[in-house]
N, C-alpha and C. Protein backbone atom coordinates (compact mmCIF):
# COMPACT_ATOMS: atom_id res chain seq x y z
N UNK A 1 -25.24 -22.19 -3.64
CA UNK A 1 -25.45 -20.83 -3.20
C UNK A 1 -24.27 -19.99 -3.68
N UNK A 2 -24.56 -19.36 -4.95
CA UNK A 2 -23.41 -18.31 -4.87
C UNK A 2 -23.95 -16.83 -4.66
N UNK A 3 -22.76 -16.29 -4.37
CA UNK A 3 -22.70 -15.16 -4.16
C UNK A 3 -22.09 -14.10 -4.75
N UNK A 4 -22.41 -12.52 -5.66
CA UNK A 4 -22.00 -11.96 -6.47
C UNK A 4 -21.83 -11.04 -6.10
N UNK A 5 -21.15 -10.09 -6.70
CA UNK A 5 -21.27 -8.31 -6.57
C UNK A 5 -20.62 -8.06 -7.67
N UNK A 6 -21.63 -7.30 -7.87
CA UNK A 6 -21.30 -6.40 -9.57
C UNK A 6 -21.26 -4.90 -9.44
N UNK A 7 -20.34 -4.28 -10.07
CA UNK A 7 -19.82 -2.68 -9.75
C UNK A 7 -20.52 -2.43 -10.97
N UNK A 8 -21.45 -1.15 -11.13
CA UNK A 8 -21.93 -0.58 -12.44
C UNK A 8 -21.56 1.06 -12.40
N UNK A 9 -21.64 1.68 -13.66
CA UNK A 9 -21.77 2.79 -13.03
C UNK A 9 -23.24 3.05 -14.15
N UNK A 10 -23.84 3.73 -13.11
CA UNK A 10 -25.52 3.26 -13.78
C UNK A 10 -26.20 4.87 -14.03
N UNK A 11 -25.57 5.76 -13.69
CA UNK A 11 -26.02 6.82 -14.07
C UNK A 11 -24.79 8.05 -14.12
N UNK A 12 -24.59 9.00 -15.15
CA UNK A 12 -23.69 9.93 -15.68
C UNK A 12 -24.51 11.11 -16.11
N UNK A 13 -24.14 12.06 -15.47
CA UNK A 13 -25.18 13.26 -16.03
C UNK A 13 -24.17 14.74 -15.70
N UNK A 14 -24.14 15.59 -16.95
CA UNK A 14 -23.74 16.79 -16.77
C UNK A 14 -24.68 18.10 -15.91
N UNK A 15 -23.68 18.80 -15.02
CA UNK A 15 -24.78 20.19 -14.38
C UNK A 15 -23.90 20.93 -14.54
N UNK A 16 -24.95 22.03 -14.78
CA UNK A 16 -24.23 23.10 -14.13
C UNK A 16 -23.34 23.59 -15.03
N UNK A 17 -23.12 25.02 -15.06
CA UNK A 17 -22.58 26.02 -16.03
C UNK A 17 -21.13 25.41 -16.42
N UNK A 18 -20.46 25.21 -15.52
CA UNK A 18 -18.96 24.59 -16.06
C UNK A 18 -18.96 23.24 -16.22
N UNK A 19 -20.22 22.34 -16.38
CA UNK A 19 -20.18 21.18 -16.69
C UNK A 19 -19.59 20.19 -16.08
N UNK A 20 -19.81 20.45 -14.79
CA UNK A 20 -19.38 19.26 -13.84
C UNK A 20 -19.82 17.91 -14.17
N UNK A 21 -19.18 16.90 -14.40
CA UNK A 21 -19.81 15.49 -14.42
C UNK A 21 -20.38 14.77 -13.24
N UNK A 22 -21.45 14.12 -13.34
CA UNK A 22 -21.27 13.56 -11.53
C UNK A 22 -21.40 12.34 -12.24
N UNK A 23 -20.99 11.43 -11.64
CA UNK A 23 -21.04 9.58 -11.91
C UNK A 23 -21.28 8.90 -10.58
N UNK A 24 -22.83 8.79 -10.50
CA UNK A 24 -22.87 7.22 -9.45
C UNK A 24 -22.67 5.57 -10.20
N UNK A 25 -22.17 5.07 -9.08
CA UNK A 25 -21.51 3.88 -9.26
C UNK A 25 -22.52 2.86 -8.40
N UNK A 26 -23.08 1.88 -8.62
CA UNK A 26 -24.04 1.07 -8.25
C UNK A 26 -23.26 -0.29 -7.87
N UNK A 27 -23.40 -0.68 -6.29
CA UNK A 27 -22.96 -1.80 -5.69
C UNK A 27 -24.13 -3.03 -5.63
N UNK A 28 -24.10 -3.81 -6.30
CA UNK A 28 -25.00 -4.48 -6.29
C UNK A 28 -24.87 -6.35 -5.84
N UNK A 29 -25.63 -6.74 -4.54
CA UNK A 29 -24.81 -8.40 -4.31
C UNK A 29 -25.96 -8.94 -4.01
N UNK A 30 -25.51 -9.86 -5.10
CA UNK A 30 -27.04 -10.44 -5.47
C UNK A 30 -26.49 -12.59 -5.13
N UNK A 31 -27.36 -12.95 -4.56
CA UNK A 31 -27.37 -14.32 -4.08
C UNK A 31 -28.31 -15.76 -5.34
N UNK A 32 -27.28 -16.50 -6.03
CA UNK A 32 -28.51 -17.08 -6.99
C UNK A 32 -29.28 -16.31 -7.60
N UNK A 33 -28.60 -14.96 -8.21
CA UNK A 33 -29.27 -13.91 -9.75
C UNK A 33 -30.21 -13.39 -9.08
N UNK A 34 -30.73 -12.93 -7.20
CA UNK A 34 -31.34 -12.43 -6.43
C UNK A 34 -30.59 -11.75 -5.90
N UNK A 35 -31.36 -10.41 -6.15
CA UNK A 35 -30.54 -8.87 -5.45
C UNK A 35 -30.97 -9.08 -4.36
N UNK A 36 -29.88 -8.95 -3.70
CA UNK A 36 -29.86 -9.04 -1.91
C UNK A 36 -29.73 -7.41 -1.13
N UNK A 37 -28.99 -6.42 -1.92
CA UNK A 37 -28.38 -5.42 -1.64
C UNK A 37 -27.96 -4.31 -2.96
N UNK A 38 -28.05 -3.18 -2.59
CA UNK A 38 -27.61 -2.08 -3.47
C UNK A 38 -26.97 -0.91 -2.84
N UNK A 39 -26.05 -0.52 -3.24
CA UNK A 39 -25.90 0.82 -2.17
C UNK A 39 -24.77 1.75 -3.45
N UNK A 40 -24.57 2.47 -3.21
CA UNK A 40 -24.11 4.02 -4.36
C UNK A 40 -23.13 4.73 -4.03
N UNK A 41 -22.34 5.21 -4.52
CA UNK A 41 -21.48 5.67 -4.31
C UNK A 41 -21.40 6.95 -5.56
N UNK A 42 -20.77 8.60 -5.24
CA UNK A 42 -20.86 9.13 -5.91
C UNK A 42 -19.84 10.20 -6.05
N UNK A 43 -19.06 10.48 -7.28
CA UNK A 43 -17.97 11.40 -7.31
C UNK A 43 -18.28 12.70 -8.36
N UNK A 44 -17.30 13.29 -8.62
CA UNK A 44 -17.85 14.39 -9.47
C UNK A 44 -16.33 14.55 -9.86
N UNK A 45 -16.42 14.87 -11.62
CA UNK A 45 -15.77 15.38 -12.16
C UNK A 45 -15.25 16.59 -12.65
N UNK A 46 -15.06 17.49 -12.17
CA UNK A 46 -14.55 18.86 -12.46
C UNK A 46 -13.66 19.30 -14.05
N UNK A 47 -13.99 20.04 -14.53
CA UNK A 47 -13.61 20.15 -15.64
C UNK A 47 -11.71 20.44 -15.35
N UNK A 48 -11.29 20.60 -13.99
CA UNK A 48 -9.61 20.60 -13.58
C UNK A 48 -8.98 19.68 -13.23
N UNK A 49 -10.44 18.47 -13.52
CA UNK A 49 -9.92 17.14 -12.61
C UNK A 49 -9.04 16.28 -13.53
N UNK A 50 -8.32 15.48 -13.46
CA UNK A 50 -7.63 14.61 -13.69
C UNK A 50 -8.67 13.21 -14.41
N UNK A 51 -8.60 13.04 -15.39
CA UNK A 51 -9.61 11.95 -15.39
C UNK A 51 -9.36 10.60 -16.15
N UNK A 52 -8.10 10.52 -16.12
CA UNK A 52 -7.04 8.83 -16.78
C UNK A 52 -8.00 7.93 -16.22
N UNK A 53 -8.28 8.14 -14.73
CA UNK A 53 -8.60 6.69 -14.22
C UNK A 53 -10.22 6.53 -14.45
N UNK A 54 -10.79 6.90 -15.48
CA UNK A 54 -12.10 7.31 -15.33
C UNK A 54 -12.42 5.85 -16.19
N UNK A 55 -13.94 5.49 -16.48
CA UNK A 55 -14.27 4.44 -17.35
C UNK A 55 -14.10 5.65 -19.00
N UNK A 56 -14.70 4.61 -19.64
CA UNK A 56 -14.27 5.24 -21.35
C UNK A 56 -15.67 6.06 -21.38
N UNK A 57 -16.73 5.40 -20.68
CA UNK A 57 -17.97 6.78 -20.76
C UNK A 57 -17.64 8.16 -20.08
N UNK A 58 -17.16 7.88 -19.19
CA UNK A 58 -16.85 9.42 -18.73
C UNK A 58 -15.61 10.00 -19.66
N UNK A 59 -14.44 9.23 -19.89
CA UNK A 59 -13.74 9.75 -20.44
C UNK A 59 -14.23 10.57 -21.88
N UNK A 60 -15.15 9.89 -23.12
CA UNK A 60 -15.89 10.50 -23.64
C UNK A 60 -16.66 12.16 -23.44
N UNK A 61 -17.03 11.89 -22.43
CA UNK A 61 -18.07 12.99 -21.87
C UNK A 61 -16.97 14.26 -21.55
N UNK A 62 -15.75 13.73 -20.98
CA UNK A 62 -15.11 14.77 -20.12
C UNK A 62 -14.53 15.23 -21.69
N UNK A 63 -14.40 14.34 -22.68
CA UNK A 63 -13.95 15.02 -24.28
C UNK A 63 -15.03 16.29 -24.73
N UNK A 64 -16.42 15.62 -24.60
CA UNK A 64 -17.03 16.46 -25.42
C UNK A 64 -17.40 17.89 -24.67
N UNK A 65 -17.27 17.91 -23.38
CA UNK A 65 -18.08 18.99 -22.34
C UNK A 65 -16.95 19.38 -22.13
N UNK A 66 -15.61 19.16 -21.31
CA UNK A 66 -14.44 20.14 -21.20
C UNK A 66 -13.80 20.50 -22.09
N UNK A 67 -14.63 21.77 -22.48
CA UNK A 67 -13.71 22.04 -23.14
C UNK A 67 -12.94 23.08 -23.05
N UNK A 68 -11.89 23.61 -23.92
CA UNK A 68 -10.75 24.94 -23.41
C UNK A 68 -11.50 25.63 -22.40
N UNK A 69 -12.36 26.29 -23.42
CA UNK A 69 -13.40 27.45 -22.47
C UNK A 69 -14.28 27.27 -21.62
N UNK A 70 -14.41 26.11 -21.18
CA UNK A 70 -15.07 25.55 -20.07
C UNK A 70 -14.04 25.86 -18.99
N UNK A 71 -12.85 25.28 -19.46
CA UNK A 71 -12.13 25.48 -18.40
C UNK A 71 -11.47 26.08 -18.06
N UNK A 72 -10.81 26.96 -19.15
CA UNK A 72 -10.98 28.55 -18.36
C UNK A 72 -12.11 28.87 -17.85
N UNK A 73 -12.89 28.89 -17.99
CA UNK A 73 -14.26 29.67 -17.40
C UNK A 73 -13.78 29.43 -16.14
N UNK A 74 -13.58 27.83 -15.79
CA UNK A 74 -13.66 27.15 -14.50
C UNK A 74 -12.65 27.72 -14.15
N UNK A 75 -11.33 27.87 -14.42
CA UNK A 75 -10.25 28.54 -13.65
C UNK A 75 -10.62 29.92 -13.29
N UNK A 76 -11.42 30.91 -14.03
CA UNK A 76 -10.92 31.97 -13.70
C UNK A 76 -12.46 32.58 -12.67
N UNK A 77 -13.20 31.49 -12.57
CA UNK A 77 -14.12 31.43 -11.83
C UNK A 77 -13.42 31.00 -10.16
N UNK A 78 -12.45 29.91 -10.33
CA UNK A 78 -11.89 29.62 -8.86
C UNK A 78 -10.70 30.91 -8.30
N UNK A 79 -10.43 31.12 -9.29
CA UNK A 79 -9.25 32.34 -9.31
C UNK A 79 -10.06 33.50 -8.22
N UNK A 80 -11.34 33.72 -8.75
CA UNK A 80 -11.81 34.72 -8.46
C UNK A 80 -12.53 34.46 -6.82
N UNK A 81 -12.47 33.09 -6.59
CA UNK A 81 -13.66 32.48 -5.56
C UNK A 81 -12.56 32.33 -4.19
N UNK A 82 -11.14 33.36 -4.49
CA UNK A 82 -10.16 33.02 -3.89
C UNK A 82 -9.96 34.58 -2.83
């Protein structure tokens, strides 16, 4: 009888005008290659966010979508939301 859990991140999708990233992360514990359980977890990337600790897919994404003028946009959008 073993017992597993595997971390995925199983879905990445851009919204929204300043290109927020969102990334769910998929918990999955599965008994003898039988899913027993799943449950999700979900963060969002902001084009001001910090993103070193990210996987290399997001890191990618946060290359091609943040960009300068994204994020000015995004700053001077929070500037203003102040």
């Amino acid at each position: 009888m073993a017992i597993t859990k595997e971390t995925v991140q199983d879905k990445i999708s851009v919204v929204g005008d300043f290109k927020h990233i969102e990334v769910r992360t998929a918990t999955v514990i599965k008994e003898d290659g039988v899913e027993l359980s799943r449950s999700y977890h979900r963060h969002v990337v902001a084009p001001n966010s910090d993103s070193t600790n990210e996987s290399a897919d997001v890191k990618a994404m946060v290359a091609q979508f943040h960009t300068d003028a994204v994020k000015k946009a995004y700053a001077d959008h929070l500037a203003k939301a102040k």
